[in-house]
C-alpha atoms as a PDB file:
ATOM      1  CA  UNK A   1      14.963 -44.499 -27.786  1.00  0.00           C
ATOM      2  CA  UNK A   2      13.673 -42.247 -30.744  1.00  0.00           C
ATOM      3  CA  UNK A   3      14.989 -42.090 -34.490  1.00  0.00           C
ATOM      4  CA  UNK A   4      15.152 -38.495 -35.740  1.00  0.00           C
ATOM      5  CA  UNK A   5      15.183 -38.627 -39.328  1.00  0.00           C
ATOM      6  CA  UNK A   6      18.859 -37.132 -40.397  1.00  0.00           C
ATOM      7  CA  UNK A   7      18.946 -34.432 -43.369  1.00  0.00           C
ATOM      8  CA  UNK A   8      22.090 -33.748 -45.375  1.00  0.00           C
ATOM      9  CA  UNK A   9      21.651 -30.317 -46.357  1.00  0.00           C
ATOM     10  CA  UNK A  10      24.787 -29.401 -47.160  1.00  0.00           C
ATOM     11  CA  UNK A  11      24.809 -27.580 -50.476  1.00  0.00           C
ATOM     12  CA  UNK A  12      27.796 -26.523 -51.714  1.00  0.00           C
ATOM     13  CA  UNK A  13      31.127 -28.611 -50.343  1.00  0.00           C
ATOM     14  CA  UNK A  14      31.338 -31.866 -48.583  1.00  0.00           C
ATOM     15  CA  UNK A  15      28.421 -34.273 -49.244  1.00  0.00           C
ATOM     16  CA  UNK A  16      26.533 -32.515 -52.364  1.00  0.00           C
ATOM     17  CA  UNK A  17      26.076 -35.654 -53.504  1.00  0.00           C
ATOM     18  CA  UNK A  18      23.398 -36.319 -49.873  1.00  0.00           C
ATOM     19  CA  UNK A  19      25.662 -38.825 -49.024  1.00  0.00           C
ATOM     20  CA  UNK A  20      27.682 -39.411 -45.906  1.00  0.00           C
ATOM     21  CA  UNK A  21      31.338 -38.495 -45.190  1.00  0.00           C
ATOM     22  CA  UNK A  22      34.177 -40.500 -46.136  1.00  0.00           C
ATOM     23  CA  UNK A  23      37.737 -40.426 -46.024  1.00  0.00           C
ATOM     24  CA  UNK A  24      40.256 -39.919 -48.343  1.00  0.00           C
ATOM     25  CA  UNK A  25      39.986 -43.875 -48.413  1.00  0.00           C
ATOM     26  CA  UNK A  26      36.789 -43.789 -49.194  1.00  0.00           C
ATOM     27  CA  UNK A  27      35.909 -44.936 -45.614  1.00  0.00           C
ATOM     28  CA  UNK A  28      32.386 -44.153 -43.990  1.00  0.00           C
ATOM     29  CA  UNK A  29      31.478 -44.727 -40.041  1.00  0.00           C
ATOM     30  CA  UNK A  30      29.869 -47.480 -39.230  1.00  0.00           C
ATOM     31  CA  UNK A  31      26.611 -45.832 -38.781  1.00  0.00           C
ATOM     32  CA  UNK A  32      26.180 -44.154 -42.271  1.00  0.00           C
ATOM     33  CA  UNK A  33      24.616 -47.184 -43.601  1.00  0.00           C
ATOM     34  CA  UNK A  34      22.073 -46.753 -40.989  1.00  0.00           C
ATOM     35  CA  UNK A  35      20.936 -43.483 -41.820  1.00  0.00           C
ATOM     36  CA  UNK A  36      18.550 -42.781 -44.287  1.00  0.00           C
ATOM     37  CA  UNK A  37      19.948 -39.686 -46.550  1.00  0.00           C
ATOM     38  CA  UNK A  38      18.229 -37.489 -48.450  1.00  0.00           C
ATOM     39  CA  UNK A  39      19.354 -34.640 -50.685  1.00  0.00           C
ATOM     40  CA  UNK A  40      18.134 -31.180 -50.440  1.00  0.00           C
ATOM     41  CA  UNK A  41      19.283 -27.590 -50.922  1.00  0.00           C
ATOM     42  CA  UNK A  42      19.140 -25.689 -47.386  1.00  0.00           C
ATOM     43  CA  UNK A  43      18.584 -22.291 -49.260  1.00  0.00           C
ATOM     44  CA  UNK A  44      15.406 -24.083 -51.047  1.00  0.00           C
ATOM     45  CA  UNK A  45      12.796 -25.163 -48.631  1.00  0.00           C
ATOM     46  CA  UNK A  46      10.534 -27.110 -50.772  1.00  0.00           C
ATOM     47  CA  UNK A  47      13.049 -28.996 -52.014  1.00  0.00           C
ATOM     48  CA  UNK A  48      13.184 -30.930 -48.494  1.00  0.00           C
ATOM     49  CA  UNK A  49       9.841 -29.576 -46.586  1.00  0.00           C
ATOM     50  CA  UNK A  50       8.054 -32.853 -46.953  1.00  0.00           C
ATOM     51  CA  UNK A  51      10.407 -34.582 -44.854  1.00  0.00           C
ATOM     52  CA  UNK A  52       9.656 -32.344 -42.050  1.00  0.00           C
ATOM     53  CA  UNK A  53       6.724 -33.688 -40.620  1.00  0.00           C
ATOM     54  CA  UNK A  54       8.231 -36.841 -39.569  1.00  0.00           C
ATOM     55  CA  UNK A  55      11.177 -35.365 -37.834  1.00  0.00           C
ATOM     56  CA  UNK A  56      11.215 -34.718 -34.500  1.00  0.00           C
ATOM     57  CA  UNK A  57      13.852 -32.581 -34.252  1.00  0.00           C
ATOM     58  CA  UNK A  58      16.218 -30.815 -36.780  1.00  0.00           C
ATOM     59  CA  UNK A  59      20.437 -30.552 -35.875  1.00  0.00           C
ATOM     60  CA  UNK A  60      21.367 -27.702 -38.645  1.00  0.00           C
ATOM     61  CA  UNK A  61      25.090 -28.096 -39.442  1.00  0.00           C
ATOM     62  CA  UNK A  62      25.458 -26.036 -42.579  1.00  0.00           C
ATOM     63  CA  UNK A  63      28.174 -23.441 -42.375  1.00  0.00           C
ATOM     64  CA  UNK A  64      31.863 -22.399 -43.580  1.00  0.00           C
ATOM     65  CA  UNK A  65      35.045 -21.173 -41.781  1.00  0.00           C
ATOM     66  CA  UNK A  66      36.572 -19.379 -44.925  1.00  0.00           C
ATOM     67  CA  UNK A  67      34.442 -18.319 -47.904  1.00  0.00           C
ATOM     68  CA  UNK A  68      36.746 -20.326 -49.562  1.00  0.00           C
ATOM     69  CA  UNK A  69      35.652 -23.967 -49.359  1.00  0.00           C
ATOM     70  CA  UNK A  70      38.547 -25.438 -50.470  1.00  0.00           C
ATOM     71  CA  UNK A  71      39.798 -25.360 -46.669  1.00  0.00           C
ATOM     72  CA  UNK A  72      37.873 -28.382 -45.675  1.00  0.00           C
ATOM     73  CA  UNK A  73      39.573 -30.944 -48.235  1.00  0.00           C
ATOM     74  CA  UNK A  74      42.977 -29.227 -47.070  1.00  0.00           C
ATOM     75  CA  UNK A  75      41.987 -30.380 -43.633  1.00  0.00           C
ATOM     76  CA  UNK A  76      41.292 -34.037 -44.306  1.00  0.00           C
ATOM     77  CA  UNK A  77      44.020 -34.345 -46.647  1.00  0.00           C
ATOM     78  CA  UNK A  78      46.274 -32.793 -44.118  1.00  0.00           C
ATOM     79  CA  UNK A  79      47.987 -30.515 -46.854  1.00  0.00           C
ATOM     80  CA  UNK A  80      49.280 -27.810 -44.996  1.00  0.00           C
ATOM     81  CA  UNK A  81      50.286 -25.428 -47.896  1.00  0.00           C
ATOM     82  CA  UNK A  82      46.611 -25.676 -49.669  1.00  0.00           C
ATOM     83  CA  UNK A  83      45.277 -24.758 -45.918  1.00  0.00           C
ATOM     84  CA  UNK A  84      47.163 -21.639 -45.286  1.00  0.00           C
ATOM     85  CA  UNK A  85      46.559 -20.782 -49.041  1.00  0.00           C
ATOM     86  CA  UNK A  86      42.676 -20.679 -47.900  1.00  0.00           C
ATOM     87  CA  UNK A  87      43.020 -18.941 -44.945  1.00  0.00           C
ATOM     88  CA  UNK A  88      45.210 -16.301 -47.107  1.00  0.00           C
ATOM     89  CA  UNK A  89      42.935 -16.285 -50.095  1.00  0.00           C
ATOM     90  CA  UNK A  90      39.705 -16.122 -47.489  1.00  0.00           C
ATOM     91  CA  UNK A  91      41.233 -13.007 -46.001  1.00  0.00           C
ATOM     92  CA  UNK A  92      41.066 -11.098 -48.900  1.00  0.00           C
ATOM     93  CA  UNK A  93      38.010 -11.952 -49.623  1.00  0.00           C
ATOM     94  CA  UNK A  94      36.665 -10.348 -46.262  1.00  0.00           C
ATOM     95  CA  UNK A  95      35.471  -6.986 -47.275  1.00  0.00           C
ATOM     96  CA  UNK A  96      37.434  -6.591 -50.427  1.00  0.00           C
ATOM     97  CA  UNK A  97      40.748  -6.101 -48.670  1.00  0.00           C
ATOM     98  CA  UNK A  98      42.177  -7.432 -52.130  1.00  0.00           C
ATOM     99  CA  UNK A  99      41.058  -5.043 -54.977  1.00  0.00           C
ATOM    100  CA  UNK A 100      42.288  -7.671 -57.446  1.00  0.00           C
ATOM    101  CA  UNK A 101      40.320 -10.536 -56.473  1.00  0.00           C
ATOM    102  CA  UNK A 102      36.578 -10.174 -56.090  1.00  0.00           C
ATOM    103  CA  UNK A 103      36.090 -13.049 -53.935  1.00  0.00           C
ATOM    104  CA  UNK A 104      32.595 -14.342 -52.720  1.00  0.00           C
ATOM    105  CA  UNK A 105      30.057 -11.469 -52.533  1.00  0.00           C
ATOM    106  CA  UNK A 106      28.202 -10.902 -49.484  1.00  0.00           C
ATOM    107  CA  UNK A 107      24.876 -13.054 -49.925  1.00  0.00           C
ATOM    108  CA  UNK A 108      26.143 -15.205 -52.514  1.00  0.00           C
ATOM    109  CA  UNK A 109      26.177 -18.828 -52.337  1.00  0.00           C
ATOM    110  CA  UNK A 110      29.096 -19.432 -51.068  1.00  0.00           C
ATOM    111  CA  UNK A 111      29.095 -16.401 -48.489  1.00  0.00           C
ATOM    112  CA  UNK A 112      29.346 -16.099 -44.557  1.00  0.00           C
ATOM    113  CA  UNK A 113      25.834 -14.651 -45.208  1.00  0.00           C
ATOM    114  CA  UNK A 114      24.268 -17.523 -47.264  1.00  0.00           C
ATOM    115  CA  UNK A 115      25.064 -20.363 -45.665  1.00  0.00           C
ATOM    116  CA  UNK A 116      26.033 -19.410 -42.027  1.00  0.00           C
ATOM    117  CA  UNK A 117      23.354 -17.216 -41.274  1.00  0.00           C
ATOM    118  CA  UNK A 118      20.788 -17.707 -44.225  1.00  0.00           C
ATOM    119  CA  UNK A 119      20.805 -21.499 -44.450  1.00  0.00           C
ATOM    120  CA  UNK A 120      19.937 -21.744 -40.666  1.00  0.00           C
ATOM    121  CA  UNK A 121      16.966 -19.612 -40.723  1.00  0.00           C
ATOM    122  CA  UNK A 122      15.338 -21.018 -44.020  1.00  0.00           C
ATOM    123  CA  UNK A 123      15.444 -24.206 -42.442  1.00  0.00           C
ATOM    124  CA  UNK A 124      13.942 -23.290 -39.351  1.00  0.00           C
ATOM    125  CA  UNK A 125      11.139 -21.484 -40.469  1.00  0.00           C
ATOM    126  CA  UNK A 126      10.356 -24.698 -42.597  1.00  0.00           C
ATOM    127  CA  UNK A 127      10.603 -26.543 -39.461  1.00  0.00           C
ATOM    128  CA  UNK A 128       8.717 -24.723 -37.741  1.00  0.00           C
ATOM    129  CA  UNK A 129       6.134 -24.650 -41.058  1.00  0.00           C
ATOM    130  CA  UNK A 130       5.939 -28.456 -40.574  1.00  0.00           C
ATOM    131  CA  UNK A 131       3.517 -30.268 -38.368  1.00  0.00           C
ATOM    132  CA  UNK A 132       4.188 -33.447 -36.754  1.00  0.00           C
ATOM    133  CA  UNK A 133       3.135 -36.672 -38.189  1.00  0.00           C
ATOM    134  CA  UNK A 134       3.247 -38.356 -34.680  1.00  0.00           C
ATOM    135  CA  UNK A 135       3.166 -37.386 -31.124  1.00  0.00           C
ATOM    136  CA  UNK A 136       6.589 -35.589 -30.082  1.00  0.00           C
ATOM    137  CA  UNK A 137       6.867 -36.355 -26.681  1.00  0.00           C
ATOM    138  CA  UNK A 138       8.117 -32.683 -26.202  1.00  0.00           C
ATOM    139  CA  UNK A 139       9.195 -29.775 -27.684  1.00  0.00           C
ATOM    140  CA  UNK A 140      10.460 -30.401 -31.394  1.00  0.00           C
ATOM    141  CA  UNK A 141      14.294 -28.927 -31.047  1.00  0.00           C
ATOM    142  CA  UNK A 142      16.357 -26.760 -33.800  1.00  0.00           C
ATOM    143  CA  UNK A 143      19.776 -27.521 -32.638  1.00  0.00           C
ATOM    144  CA  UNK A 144      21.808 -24.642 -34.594  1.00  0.00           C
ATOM    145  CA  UNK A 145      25.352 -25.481 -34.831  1.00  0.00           C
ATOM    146  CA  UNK A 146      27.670 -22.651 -34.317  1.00  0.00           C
ATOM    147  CA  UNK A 147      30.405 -21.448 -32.666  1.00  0.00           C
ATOM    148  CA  UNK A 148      32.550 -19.829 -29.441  1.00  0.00           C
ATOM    149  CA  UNK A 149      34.698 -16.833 -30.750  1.00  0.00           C
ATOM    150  CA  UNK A 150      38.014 -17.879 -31.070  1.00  0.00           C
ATOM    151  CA  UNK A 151      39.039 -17.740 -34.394  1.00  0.00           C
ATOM    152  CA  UNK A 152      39.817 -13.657 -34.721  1.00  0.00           C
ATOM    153  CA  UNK A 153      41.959 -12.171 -36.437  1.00  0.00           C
ATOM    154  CA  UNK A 154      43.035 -15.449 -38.263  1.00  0.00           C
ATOM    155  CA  UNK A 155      39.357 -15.870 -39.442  1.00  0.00           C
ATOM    156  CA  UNK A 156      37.282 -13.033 -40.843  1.00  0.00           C
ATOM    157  CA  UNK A 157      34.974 -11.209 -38.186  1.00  0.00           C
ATOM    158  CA  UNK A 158      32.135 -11.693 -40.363  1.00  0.00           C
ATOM    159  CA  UNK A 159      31.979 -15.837 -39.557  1.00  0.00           C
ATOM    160  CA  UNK A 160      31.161 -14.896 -36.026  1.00  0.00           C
ATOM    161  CA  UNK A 161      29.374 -12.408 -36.784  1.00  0.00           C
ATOM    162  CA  UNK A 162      26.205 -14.191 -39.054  1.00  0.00           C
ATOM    163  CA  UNK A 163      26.587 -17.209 -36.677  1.00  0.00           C
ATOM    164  CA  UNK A 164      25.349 -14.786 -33.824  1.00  0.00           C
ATOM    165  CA  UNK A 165      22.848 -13.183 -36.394  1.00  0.00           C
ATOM    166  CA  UNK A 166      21.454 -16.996 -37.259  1.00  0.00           C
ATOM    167  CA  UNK A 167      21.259 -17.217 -33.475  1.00  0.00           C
ATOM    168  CA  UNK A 168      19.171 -14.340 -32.959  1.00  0.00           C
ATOM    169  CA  UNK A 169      16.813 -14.875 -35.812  1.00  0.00           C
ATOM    170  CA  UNK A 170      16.129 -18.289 -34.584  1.00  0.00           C
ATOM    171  CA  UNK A 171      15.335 -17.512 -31.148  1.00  0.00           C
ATOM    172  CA  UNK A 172      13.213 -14.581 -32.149  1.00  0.00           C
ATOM    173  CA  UNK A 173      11.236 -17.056 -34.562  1.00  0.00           C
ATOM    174  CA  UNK A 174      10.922 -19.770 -31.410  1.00  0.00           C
ATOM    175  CA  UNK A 175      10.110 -16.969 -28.956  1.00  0.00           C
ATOM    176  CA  UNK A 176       6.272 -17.472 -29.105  1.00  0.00           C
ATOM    177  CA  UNK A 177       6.236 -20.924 -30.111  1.00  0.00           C
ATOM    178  CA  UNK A 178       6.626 -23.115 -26.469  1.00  0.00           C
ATOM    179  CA  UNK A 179       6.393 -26.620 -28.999  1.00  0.00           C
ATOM    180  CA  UNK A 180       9.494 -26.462 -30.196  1.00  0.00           C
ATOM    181  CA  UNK A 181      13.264 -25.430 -28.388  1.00  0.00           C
ATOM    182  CA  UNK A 182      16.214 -23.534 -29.710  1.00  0.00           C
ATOM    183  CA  UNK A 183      19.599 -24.520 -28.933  1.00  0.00           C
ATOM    184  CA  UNK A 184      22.570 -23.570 -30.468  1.00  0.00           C
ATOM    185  CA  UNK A 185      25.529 -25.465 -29.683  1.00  0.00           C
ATOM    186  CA  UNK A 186      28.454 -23.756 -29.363  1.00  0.00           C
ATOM    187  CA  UNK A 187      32.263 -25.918 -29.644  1.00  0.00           C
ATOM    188  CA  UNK A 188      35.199 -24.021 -30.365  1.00  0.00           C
ATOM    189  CA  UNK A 189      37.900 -26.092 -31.806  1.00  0.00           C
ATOM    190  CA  UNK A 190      36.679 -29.254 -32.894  1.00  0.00           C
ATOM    191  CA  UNK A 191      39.313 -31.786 -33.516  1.00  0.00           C
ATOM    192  CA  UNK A 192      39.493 -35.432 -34.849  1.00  0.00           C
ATOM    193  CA  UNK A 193      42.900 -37.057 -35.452  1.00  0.00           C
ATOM    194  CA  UNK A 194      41.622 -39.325 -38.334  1.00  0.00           C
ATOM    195  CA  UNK A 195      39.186 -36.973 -40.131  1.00  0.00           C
ATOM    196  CA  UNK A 196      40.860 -33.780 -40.025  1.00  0.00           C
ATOM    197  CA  UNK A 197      44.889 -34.504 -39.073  1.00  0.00           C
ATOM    198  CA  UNK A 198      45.956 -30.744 -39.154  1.00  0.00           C
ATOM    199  CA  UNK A 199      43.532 -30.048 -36.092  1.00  0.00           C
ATOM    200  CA  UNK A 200      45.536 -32.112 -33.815  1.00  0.00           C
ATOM    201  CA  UNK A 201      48.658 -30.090 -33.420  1.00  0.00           C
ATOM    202  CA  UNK A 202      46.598 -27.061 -32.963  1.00  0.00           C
ATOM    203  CA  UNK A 203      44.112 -28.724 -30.033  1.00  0.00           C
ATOM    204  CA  UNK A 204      47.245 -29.844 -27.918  1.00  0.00           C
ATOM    205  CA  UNK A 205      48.605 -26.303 -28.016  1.00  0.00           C
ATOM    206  CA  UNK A 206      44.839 -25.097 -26.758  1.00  0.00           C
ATOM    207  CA  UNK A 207      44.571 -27.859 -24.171  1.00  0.00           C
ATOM    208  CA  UNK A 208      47.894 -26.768 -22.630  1.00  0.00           C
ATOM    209  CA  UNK A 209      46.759 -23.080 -22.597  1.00  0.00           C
ATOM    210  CA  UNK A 210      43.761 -23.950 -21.022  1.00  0.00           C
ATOM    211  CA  UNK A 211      44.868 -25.857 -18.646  1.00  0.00           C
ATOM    212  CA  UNK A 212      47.576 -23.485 -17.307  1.00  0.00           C
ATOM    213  CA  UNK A 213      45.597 -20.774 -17.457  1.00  0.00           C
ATOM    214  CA  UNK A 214      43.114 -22.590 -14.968  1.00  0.00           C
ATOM    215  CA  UNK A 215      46.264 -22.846 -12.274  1.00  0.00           C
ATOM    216  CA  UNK A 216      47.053 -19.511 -12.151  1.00  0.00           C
ATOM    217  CA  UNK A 217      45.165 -18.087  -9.014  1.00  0.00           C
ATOM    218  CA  UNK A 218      42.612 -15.499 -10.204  1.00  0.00           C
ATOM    219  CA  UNK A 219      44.610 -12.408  -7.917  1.00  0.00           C
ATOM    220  CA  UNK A 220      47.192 -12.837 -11.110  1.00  0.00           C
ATOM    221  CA  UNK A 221      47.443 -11.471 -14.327  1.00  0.00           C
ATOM    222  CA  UNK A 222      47.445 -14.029 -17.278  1.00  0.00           C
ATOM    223  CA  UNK A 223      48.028 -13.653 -20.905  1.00  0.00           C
ATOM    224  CA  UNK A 224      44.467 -13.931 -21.744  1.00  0.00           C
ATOM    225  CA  UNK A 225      43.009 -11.581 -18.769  1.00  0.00           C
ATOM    226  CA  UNK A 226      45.694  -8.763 -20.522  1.00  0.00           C
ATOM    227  CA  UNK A 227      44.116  -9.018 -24.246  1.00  0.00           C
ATOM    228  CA  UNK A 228      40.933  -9.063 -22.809  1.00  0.00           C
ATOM    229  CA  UNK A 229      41.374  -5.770 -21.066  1.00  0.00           C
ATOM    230  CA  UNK A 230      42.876  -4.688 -24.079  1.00  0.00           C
ATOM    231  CA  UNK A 231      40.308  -5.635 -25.996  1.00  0.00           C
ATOM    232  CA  UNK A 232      37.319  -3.718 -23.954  1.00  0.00           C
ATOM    233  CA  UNK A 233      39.842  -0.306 -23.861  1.00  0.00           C
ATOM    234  CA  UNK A 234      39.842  -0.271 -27.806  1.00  0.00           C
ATOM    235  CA  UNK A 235      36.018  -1.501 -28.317  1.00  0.00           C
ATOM    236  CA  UNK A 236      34.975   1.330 -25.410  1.00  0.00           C
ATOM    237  CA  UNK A 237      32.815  -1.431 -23.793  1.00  0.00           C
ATOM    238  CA  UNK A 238      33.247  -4.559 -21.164  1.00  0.00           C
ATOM    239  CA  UNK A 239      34.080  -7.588 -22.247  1.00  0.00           C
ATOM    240  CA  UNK A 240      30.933  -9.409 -21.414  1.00  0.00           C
ATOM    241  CA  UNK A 241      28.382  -7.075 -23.094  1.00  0.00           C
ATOM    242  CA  UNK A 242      28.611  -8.570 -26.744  1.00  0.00           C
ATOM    243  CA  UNK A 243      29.030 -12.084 -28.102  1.00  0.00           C
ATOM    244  CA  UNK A 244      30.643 -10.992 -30.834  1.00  0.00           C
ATOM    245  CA  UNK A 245      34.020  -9.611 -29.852  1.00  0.00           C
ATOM    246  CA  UNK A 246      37.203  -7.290 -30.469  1.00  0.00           C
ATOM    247  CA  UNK A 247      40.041  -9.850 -32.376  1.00  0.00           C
ATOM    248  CA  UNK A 248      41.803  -9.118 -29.004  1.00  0.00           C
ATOM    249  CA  UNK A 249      39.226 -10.736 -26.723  1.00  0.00           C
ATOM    250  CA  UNK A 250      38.604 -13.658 -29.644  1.00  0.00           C
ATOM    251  CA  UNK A 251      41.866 -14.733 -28.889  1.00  0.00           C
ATOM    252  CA  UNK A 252      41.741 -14.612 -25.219  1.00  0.00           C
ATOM    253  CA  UNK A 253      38.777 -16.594 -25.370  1.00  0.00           C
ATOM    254  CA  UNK A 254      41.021 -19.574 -27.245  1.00  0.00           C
ATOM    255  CA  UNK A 255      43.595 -19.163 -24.757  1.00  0.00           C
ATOM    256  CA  UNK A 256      41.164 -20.256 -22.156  1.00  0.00           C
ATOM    257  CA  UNK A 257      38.503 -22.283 -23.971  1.00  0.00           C
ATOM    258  CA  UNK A 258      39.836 -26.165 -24.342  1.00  0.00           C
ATOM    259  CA  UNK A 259      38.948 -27.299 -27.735  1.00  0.00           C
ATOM    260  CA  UNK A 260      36.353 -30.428 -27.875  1.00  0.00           C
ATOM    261  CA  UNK A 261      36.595 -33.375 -29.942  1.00  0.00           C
ATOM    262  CA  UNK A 262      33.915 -34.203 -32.392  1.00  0.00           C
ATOM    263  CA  UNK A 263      32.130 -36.845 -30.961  1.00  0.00           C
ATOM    264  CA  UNK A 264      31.650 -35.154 -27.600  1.00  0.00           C
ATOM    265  CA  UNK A 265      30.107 -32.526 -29.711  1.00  0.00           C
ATOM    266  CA  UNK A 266      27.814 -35.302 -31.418  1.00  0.00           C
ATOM    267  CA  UNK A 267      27.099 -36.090 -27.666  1.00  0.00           C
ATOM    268  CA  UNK A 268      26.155 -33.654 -26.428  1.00  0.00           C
ATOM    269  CA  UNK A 269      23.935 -32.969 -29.706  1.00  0.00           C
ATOM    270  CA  UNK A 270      21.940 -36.314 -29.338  1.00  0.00           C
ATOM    271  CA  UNK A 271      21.279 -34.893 -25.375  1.00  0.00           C
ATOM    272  CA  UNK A 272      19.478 -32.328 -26.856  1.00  0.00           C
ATOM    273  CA  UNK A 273      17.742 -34.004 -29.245  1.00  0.00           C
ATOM    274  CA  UNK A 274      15.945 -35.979 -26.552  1.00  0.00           C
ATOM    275  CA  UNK A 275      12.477 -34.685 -26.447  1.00  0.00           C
ATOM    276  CA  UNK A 276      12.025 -35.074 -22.907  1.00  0.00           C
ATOM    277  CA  UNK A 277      15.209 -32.808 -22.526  1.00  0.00           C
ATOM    278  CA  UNK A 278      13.207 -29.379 -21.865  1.00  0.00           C
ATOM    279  CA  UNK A 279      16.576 -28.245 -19.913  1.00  0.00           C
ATOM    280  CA  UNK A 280      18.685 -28.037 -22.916  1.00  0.00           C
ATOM    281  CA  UNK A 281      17.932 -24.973 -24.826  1.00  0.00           C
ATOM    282  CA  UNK A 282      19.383 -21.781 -25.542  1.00  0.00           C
ATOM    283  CA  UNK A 283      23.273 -21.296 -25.717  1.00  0.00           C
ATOM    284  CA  UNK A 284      25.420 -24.322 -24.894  1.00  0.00           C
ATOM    285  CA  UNK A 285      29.060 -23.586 -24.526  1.00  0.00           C
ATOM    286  CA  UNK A 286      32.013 -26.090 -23.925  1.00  0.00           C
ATOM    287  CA  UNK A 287      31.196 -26.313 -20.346  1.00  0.00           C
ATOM    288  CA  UNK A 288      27.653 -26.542 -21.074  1.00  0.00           C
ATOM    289  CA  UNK A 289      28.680 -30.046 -23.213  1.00  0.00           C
ATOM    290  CA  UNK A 290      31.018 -31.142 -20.744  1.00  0.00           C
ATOM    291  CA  UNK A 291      28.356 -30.891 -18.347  1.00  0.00           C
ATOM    292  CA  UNK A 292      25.756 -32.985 -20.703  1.00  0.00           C
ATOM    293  CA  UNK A 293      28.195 -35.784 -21.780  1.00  0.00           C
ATOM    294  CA  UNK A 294      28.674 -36.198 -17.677  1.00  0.00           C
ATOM    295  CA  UNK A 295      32.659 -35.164 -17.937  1.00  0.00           C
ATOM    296  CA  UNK A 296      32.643 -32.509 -15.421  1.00  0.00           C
ATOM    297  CA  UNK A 297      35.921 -30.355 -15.302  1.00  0.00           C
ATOM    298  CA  UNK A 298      35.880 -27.477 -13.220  1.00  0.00           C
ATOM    299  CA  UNK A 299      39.408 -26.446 -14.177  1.00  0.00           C
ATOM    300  CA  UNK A 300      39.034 -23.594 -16.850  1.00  0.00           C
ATOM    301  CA  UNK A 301      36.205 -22.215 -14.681  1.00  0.00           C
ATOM    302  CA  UNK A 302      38.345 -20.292 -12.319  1.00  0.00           C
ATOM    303  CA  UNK A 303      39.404 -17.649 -14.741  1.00  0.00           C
ATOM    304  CA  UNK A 304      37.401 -15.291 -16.028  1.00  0.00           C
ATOM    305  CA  UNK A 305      34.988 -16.691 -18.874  1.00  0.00           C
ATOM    306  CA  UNK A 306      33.784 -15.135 -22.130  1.00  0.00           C
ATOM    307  CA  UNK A 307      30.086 -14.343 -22.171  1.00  0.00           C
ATOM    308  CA  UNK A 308      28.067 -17.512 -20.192  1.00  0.00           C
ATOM    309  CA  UNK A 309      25.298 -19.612 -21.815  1.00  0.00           C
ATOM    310  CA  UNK A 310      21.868 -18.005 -21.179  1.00  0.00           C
ATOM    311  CA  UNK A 311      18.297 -19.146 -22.491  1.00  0.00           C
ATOM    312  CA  UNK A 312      15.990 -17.580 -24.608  1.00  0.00           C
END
């Protein structure tokens, strides 16, 4: 057993305050109470730097869906019209498709920039700024949080787009630095009937997708093999050579990709926290946390798979 000392770093929406999540009851997990918080400001280093030192690893979860933050209590209060609102309001703000609403600008606090991309690599390079009080027992691991592409064209292409950069800027920082380990867990729709209702619906409709896509014999056309063909026609390039795809080959990638429930993901996260986990590093896709948690399902395998995990 090791304790890694747990930093709420998240600025801007859901626990500002350092403190835990709760319902709209005002319910906490059990565990909260076991935890010791501490408030910081991810975009500020020195504001949580000294706590470094004793941590043997750092899980960075900092990041938004829609610049628009007002998504996340229309997911826990399961209000449907205040959730498509977001999604409406956060497409306009994506590139200034609305000339009458200036939205979040790019690299301001609120932006895909700041805190999906930015956050994640201030953070890090304080980590990796830190020396360890005590004797690791391995290499210290960043686990980035971010995410499989699945959300085009309902989400803007710009989400996906500074999660891959805060990939690649982390891995480049860790390339020549063998004591610590990136890994950058990747879920795609993470659901939780309690905490966030409104994912439910939409992770049954996955699930099914999934799952009959994986019983169609790989000789066959299915929907998600079409868009993805699509998809490399109109980008002029295969569908495997970039991470960050065409909206067409996003959603072929949810059609195929089951989503994951939240504490599988918080599995497979305390996996890779284990120092003496060297194995777990780089990219670690659905699969890849199946794999960890010890649920091994071979069934969305047998069609043809977005880009696979690889190390770096």
């Amino acid at each position: 057993m090791f304790l890694t000392r747990k930093l709420n770093l998240e600025r801007l929406y859901d626990s500002s305050s350092g403190r835990p999540y709760e319902t709209a009851k005002g319910h906490s997990p059990a565990w909260a109470s076991k935890v010791d918080w501490q408030k910081g400001d991810a975009l500020n280093p020195q504001s949580f730097a000294h706590l470094l030192p004793q941590a043997q690893g750092v899980v960075h979860t900092l990041g938004t869906l829609i610049e628009d933050g007002e998504y996340k209590t229309a997911l826990k209060q399961g209000d449907v019209p205040a959730l498509i609102g977001s999604f409406v309001r956060g497409a306009g703000m994506n590139g200034g498709k609305n000339p009458l609403k200036k939205g979040v600008e790019a690299n301001g606090t609120g932006s895909y920039e700041a805190l999906n991309r930015d956050s994640g690599l201030r953070v890090c390079e304080a980590f990796v700024s830190s020396s360890p009080s005590s004797n690791t027992g391995g290499p210290r691991p960043f686990v980035y949080i971010s995410a499989e592409d699945i959300f085009q064209p309902f989400i803007p292409a710009r989400y996906i787009k500074t999660k891959r950069e805060a990939e690649q800027g982390i891995a480049l920082m860790l390339t020549d630095k063998p004591e610590y380990r990136p890994v950058f867990i990747r879920p795609s729709l993470v659901y939780h009937a309690h905490y966030r209702p409104l994912t439910t619906p939409a992770a049954v409709l996955l699930d099914l997708s999934a799952s009959l896509h994986a019983k169609v014999p790989r000789s066959l056309p299915t929907p998600s093999s079409v868009l993805r063909t699509l998809g490399a026609a109109f980008s002029g390039r295969s569908a495997s050579q970039m991470d960050a795809s065409s909206p067409l080959e996003s959603m072929a990638n949810a059609m195929i990709i089951p989503p994951v429930h939240v504490d599988q993901v918080a599995a497979a996260i305390a996996i890779a926290l284990d120092p003496t986990r060297t194995d777990v590093r780089g990219i670690i896709n659905v699969r890849r946390m199946r794999d960890l948690i010890g649920w091994s399902d071979n069934s969305y395998e047998a069609n043809v798979q977005p880009a696979q995990p690889r190390s770096f």
